[in-house]
PDB file of N, CA and C in Angstrom:
ATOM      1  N   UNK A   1       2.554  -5.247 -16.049  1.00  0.00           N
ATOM      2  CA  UNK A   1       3.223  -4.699 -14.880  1.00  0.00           C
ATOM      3  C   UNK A   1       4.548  -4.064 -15.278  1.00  0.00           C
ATOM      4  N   UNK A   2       5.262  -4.718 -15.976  1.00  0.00           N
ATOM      5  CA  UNK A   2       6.509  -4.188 -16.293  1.00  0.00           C
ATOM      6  C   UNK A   2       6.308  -2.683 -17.064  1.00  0.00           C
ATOM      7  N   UNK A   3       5.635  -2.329 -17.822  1.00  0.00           N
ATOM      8  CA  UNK A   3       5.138  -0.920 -18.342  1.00  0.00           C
ATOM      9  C   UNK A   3       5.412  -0.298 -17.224  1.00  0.00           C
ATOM     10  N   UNK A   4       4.364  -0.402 -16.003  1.00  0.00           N
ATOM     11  CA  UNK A   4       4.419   1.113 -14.963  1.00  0.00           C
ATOM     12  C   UNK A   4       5.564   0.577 -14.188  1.00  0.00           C
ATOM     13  N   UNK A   5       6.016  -0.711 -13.771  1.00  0.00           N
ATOM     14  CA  UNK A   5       7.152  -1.104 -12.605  1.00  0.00           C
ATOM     15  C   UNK A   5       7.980  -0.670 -13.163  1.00  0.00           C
ATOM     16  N   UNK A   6       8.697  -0.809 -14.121  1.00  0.00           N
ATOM     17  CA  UNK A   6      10.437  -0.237 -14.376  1.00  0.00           C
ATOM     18  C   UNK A   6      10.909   1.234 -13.711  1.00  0.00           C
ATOM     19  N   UNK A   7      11.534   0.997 -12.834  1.00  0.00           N
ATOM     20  CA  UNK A   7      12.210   2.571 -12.340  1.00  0.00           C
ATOM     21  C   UNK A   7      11.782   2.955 -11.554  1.00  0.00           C
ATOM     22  N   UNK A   8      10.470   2.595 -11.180  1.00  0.00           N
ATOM     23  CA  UNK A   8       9.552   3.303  -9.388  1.00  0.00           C
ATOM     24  C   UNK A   8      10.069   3.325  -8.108  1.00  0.00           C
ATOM     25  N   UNK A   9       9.626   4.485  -7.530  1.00  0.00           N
ATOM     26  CA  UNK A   9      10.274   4.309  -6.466  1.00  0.00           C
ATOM     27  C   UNK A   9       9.421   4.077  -5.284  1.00  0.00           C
ATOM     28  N   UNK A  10       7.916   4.549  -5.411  1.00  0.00           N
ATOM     29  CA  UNK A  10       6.661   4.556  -5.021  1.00  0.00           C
ATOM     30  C   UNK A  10       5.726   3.527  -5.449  1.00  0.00           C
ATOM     31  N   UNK A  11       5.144   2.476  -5.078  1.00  0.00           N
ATOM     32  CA  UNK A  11       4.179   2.013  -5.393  1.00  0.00           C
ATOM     33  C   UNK A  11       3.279   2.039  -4.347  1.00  0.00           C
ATOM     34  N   UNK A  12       1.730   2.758  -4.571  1.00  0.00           N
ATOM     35  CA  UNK A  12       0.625   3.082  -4.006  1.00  0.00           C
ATOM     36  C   UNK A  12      -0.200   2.170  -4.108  1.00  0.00           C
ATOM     37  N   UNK A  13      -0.600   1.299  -3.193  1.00  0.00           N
ATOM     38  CA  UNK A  13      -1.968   0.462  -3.494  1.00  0.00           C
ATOM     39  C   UNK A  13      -3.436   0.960  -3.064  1.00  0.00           C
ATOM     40  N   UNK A  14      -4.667   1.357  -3.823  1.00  0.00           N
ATOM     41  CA  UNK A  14      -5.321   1.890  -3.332  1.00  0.00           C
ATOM     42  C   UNK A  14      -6.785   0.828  -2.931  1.00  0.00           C
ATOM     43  N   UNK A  15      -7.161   0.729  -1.951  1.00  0.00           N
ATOM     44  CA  UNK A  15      -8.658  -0.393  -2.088  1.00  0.00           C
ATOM     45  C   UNK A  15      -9.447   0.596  -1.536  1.00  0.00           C
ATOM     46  N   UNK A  16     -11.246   0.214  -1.768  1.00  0.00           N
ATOM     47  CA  UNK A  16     -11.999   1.070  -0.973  1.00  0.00           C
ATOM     48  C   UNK A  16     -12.678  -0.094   0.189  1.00  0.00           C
ATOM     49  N   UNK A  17     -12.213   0.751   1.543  1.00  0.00           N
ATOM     50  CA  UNK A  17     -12.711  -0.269   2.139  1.00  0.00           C
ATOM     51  C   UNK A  17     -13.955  -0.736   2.552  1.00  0.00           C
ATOM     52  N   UNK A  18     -15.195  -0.362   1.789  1.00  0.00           N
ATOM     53  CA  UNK A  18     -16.164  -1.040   2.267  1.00  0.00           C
ATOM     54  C   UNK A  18     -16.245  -1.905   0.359  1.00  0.00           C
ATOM     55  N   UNK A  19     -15.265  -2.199   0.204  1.00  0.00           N
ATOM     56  CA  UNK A  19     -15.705  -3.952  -0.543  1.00  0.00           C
ATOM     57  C   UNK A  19     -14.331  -4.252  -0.785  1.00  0.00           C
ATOM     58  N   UNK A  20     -14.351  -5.805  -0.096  1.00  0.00           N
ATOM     59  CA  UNK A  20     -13.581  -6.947  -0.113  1.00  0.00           C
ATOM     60  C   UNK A  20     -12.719  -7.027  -1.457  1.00  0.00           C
ATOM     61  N   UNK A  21     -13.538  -6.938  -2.510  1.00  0.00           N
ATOM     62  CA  UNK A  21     -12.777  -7.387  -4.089  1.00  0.00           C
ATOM     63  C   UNK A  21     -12.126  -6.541  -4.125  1.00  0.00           C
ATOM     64  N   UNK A  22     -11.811  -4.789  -3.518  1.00  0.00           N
ATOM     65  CA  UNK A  22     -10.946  -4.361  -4.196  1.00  0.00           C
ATOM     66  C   UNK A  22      -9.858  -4.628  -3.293  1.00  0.00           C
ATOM     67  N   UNK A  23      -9.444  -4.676  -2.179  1.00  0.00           N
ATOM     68  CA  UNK A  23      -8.076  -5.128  -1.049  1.00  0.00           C
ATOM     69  C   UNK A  23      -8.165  -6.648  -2.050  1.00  0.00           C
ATOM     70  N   UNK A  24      -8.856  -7.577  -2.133  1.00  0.00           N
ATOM     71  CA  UNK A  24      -8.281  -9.087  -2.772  1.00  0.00           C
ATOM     72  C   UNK A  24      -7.017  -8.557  -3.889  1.00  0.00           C
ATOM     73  N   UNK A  25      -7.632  -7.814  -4.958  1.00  0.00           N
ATOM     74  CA  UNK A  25      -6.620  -7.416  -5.839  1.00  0.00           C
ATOM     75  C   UNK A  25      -5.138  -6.982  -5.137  1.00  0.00           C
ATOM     76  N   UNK A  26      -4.870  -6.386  -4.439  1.00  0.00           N
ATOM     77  CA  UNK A  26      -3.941  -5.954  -4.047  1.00  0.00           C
ATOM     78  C   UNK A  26      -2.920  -7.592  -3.495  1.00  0.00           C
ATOM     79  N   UNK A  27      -3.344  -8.089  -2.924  1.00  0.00           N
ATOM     80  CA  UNK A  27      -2.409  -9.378  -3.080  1.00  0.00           C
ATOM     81  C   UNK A  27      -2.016  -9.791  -4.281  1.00  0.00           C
ATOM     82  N   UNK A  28      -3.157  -9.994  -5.670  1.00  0.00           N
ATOM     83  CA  UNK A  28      -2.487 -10.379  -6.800  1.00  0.00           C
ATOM     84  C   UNK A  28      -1.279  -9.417  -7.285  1.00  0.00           C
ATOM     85  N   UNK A  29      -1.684  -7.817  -7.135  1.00  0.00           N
ATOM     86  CA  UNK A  29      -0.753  -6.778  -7.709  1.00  0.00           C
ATOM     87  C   UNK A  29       0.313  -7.356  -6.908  1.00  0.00           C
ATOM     88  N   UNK A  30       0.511  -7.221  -5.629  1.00  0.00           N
ATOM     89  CA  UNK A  30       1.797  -7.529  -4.763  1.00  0.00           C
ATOM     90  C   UNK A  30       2.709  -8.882  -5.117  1.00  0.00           C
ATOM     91  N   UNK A  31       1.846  -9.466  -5.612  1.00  0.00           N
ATOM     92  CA  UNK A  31       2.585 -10.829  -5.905  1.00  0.00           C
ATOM     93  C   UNK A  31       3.694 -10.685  -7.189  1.00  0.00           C
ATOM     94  N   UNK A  32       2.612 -10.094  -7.958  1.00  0.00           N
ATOM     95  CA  UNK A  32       3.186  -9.767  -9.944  1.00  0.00           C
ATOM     96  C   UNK A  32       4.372  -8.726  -9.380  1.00  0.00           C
ATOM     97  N   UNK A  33       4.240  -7.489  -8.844  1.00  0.00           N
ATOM     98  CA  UNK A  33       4.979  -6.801  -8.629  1.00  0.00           C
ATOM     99  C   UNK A  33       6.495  -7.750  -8.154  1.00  0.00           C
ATOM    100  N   UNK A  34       6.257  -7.853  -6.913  1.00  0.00           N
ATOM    101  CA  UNK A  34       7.447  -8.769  -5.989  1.00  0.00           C
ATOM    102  C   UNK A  34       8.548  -9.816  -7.154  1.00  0.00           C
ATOM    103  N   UNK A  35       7.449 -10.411  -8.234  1.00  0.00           N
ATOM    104  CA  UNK A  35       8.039 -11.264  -9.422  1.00  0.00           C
ATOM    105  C   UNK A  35       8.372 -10.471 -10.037  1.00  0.00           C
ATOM    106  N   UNK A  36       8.049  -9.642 -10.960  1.00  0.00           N
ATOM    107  CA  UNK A  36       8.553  -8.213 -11.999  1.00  0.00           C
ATOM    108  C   UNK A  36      10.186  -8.109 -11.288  1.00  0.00           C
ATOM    109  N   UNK A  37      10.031  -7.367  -9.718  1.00  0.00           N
ATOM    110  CA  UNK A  37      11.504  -6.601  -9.326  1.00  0.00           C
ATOM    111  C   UNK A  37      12.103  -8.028  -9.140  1.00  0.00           C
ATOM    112  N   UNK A  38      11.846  -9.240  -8.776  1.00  0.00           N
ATOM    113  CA  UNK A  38      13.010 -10.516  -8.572  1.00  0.00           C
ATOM    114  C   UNK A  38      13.450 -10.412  -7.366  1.00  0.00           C
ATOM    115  N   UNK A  39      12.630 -10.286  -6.415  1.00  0.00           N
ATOM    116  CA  UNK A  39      12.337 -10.031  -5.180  1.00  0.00           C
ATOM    117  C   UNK A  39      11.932 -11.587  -4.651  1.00  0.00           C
ATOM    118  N   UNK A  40      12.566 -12.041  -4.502  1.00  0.00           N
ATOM    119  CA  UNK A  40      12.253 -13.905  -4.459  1.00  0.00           C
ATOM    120  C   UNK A  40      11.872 -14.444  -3.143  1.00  0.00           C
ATOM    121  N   UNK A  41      13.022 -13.742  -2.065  1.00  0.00           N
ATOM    122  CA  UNK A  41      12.921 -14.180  -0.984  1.00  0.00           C
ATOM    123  C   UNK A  41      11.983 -13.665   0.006  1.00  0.00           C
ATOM    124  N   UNK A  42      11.060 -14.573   0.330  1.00  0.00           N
ATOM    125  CA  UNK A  42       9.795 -14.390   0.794  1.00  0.00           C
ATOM    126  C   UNK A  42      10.186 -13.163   2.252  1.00  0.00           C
ATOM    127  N   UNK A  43      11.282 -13.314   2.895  1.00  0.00           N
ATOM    128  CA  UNK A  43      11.874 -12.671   4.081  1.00  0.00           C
ATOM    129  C   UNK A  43      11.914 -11.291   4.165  1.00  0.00           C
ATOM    130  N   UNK A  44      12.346 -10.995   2.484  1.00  0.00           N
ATOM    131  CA  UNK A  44      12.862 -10.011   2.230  1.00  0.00           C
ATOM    132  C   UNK A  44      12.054  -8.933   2.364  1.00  0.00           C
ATOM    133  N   UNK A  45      12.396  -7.860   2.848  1.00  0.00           N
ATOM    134  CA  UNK A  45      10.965  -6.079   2.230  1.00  0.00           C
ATOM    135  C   UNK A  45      10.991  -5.865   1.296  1.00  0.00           C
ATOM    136  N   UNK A  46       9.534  -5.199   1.053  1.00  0.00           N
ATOM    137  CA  UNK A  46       9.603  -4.915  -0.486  1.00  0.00           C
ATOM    138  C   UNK A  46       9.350  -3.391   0.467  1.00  0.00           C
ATOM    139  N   UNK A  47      10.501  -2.483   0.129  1.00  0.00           N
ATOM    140  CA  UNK A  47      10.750  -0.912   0.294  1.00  0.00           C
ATOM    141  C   UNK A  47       9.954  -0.141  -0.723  1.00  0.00           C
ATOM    142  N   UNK A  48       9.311   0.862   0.109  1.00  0.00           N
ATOM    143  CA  UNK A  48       8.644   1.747  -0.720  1.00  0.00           C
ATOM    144  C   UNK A  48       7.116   1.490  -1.313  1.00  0.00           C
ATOM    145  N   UNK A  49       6.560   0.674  -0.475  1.00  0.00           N
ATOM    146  CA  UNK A  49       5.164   0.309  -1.513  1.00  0.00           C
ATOM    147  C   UNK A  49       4.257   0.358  -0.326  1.00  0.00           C
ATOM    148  N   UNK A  50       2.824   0.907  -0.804  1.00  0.00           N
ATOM    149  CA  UNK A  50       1.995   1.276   1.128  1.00  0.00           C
ATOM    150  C   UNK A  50       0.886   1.075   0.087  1.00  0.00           C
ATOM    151  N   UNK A  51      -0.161   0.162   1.277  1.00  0.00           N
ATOM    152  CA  UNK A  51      -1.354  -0.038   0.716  1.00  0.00           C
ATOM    153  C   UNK A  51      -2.110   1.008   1.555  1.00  0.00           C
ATOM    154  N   UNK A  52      -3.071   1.511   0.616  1.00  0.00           N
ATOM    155  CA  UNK A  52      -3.873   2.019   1.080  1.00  0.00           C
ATOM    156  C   UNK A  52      -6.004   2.212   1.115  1.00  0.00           C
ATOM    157  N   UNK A  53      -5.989   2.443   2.262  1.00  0.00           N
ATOM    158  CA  UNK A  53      -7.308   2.079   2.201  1.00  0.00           C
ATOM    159  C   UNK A  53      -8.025   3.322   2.307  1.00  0.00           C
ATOM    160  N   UNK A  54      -9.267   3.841   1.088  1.00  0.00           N
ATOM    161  CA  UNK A  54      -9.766   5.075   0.993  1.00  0.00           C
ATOM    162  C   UNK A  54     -11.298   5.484   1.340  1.00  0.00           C
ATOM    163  N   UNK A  55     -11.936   5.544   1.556  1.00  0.00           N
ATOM    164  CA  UNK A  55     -13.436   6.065   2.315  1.00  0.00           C
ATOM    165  C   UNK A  55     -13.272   5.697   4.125  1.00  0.00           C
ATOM    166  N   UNK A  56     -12.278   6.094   4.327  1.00  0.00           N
ATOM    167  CA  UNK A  56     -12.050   6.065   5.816  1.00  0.00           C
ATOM    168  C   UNK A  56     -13.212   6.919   6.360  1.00  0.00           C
ATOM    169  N   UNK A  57     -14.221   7.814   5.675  1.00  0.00           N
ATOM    170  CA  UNK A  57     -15.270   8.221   6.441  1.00  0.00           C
ATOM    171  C   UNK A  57     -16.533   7.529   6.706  1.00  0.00           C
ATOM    172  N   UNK A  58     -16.449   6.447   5.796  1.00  0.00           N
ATOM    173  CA  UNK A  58     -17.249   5.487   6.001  1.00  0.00           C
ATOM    174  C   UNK A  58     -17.208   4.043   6.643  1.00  0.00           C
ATOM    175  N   UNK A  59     -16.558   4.288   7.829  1.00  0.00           N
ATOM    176  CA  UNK A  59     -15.782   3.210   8.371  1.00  0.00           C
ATOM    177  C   UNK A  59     -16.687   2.370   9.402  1.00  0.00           C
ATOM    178  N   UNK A  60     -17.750   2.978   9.239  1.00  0.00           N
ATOM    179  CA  UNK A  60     -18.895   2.059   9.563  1.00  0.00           C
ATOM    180  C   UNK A  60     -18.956   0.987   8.901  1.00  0.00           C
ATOM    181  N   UNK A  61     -18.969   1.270   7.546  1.00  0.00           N
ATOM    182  CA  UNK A  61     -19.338   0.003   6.582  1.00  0.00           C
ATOM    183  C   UNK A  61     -18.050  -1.003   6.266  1.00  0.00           C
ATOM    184  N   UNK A  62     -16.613  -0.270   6.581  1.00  0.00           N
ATOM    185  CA  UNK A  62     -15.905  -1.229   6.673  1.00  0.00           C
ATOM    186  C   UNK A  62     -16.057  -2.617   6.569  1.00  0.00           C
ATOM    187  N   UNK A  63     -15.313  -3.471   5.250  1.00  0.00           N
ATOM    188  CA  UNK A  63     -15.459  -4.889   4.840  1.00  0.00           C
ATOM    189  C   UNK A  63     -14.666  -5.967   5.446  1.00  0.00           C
ATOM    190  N   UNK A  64     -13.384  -5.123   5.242  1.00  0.00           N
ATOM    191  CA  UNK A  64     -11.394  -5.505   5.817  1.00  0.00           C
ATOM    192  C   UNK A  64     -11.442  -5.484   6.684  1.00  0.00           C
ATOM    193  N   UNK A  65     -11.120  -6.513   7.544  1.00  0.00           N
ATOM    194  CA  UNK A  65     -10.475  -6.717   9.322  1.00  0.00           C
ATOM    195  C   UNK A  65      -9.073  -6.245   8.741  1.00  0.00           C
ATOM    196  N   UNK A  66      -8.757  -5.537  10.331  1.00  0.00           N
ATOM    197  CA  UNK A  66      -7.504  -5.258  10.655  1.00  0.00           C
ATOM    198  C   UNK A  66      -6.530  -6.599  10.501  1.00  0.00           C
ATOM    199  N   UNK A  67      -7.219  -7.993  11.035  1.00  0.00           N
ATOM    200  CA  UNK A  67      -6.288  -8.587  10.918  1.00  0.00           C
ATOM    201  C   UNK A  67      -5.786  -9.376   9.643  1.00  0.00           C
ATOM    202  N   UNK A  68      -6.565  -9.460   9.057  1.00  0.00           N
ATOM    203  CA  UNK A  68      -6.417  -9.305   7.301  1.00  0.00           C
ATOM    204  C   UNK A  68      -5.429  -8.321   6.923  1.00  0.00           C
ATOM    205  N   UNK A  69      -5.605  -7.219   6.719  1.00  0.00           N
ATOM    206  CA  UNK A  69      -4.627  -6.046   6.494  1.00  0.00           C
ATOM    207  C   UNK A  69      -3.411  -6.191   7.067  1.00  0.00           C
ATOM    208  N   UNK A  70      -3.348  -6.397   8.003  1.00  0.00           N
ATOM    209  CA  UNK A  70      -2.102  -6.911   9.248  1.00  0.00           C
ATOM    210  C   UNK A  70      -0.968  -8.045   8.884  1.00  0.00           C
ATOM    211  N   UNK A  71      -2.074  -8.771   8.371  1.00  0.00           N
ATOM    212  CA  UNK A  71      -0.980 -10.132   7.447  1.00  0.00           C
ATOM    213  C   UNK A  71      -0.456  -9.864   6.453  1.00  0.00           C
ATOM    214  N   UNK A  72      -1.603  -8.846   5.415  1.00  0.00           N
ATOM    215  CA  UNK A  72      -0.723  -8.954   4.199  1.00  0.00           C
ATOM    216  C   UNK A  72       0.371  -7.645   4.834  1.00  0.00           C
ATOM    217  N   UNK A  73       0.312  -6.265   5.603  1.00  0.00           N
ATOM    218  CA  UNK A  73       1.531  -5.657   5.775  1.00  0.00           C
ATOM    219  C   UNK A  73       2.781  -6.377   6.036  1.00  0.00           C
ATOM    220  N   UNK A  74       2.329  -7.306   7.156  1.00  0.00           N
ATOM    221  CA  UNK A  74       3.541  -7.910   7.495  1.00  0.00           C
ATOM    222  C   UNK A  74       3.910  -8.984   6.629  1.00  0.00           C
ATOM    223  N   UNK A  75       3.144  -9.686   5.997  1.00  0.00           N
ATOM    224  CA  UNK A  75       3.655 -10.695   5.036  1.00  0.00           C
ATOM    225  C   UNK A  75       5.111  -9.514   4.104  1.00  0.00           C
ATOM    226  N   UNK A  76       4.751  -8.815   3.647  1.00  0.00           N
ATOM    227  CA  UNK A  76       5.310  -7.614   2.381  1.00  0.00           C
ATOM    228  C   UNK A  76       5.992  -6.879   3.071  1.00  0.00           C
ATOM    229  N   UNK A  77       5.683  -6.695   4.660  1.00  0.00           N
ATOM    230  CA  UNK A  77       6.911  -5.743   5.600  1.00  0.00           C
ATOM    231  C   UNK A  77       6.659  -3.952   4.345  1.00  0.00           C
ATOM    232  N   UNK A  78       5.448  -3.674   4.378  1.00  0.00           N
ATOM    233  CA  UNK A  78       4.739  -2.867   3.646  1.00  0.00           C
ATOM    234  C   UNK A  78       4.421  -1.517   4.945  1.00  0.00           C
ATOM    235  N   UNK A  79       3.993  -0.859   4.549  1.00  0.00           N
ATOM    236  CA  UNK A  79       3.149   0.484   5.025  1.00  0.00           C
ATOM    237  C   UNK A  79       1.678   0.787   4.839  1.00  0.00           C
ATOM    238  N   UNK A  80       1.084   1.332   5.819  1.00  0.00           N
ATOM    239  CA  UNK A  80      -0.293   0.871   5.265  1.00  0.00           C
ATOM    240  C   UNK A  80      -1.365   1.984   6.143  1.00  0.00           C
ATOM    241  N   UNK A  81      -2.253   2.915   5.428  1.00  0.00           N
ATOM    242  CA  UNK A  81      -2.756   3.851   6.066  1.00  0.00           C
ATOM    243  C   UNK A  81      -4.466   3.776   5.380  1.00  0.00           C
ATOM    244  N   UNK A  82      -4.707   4.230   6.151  1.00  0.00           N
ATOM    245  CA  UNK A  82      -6.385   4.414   6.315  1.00  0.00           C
ATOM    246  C   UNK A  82      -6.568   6.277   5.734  1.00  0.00           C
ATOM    247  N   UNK A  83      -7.530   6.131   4.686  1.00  0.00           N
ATOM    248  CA  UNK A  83      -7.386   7.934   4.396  1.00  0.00           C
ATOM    249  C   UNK A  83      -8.729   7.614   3.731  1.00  0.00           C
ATOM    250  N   UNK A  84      -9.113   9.361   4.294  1.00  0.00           N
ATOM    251  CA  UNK A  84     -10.529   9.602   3.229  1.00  0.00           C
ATOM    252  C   UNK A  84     -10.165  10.909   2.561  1.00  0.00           C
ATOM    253  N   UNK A  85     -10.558  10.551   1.189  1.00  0.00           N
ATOM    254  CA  UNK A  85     -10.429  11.823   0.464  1.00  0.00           C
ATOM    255  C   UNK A  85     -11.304  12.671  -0.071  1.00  0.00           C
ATOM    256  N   UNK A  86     -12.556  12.148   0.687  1.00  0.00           N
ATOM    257  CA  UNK A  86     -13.740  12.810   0.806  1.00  0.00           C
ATOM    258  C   UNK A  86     -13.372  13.745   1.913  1.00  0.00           C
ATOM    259  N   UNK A  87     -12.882  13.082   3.119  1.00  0.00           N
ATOM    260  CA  UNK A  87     -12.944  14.834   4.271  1.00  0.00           C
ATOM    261  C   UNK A  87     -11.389  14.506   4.495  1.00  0.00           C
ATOM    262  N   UNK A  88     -10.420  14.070   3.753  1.00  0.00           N
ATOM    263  CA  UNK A  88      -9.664  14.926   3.665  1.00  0.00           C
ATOM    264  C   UNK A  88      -8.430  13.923   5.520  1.00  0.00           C
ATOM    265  N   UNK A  89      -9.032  12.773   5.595  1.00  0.00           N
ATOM    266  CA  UNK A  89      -8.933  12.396   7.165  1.00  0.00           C
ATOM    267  C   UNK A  89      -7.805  11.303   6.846  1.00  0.00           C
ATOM    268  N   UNK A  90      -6.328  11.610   7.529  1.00  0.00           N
ATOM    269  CA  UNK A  90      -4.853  11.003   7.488  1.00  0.00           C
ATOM    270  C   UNK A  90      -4.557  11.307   5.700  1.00  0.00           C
ATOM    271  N   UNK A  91      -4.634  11.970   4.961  1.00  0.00           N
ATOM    272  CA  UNK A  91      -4.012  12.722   4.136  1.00  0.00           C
ATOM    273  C   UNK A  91      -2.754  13.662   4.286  1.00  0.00           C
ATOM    274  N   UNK A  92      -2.216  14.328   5.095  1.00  0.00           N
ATOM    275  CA  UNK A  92      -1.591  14.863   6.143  1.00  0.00           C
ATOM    276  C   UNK A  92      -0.366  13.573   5.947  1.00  0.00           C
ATOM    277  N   UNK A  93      -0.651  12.594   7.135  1.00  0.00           N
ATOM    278  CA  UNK A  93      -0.049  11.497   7.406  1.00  0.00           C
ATOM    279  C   UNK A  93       0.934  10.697   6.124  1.00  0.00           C
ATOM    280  N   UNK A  94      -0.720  10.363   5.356  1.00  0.00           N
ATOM    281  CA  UNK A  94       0.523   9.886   3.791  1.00  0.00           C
ATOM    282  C   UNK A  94       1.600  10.890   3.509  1.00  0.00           C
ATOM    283  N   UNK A  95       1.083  11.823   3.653  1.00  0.00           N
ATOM    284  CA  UNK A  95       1.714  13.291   2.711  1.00  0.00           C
ATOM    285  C   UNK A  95       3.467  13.357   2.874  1.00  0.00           C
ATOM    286  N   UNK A  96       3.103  13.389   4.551  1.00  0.00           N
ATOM    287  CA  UNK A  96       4.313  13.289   5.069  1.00  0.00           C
ATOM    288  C   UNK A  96       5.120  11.889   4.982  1.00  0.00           C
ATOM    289  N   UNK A  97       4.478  10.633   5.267  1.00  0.00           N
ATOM    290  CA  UNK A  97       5.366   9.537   4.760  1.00  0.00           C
ATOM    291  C   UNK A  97       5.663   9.769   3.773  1.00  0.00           C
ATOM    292  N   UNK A  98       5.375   9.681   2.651  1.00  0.00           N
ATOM    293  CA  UNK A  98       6.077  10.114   1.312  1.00  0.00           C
ATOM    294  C   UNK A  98       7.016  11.413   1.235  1.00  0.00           C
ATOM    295  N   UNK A  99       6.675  12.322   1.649  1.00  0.00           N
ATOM    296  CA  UNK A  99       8.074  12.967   1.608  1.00  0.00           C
ATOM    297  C   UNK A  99       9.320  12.773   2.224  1.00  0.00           C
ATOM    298  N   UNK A 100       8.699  11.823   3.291  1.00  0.00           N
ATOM    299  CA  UNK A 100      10.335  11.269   4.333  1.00  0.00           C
ATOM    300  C   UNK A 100      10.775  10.628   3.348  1.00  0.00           C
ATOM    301  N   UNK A 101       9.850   9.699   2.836  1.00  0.00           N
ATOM    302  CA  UNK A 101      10.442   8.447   2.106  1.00  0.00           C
ATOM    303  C   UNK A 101      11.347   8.761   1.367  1.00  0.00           C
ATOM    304  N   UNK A 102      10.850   9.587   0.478  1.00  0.00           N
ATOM    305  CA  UNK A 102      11.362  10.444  -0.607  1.00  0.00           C
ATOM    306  C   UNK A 102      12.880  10.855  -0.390  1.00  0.00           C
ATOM    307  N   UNK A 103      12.877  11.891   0.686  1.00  0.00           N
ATOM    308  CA  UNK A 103      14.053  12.570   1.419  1.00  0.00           C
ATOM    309  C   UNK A 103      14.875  11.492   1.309  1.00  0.00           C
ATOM    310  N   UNK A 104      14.820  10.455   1.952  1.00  0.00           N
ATOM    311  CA  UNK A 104      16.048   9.703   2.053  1.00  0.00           C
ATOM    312  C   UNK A 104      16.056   8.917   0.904  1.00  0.00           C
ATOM    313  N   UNK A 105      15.261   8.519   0.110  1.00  0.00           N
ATOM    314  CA  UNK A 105      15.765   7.979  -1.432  1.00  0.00           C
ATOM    315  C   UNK A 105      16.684   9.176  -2.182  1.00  0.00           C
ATOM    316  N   UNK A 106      16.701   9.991  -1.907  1.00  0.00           N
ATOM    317  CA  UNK A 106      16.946  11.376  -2.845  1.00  0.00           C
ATOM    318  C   UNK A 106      18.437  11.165  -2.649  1.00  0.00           C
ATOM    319  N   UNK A 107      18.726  11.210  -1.354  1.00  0.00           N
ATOM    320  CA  UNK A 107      20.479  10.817  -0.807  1.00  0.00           C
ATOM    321  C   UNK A 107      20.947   9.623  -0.599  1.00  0.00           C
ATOM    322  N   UNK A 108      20.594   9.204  -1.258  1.00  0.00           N
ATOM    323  CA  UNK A 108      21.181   7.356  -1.314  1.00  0.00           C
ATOM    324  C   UNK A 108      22.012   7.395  -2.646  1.00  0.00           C
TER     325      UNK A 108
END
């Protein structure tokens, strides 16, 4: 972790949501990460990091409850979007969170 964590300002989590094992990982990453920056206090936000979930066109098959997803955002006080990059559906949406984000890291 420490290889890609040092200096980021972005961390992207990506799962596909029609299988479970890949969102599980994302709690372990979140955990290692949160330890890496010394981010201790469970209270605290971790700024700048959005999970994301990708075959949003196949949301039939959807694995992840919302309310699963819901805990770990709010556990991490995280960001968290639904996108397919097959048609291209809330791509837009990230696009623009990240450049806000961005914007105001830029002037800090």
């Amino acid at each position: 972790m420490g290889k890609f964590g040092g200096g980021g300002r972005f961390f992207f989590f990506f799962y596909d949501i029609t299988k479970i094992r890949s969102f599980n990982y994302i709690n372990v990453y979140l955990k290692q990460l949160k330890n890496y920056l010394f981010i201790c206090d469970k209270e605290e936000k971790i700024p700048n990091f959005c999970i994301i979930g990708n075959k949003y066109d196949l949301e039939n098959e959807k694995k992840i409850g919302n309310d699963i997803i819901n805990k770990v955002v709010k556990n991490y006080g995280i960001n968290f979007f639904e996108i397919s990059v097959k048609s291209l559906k809330n791509i837009n949406n990230l696009i623009q969170f990240w450049v806000k984000t961005y914007d105001k890291l830029a002037f800090r």
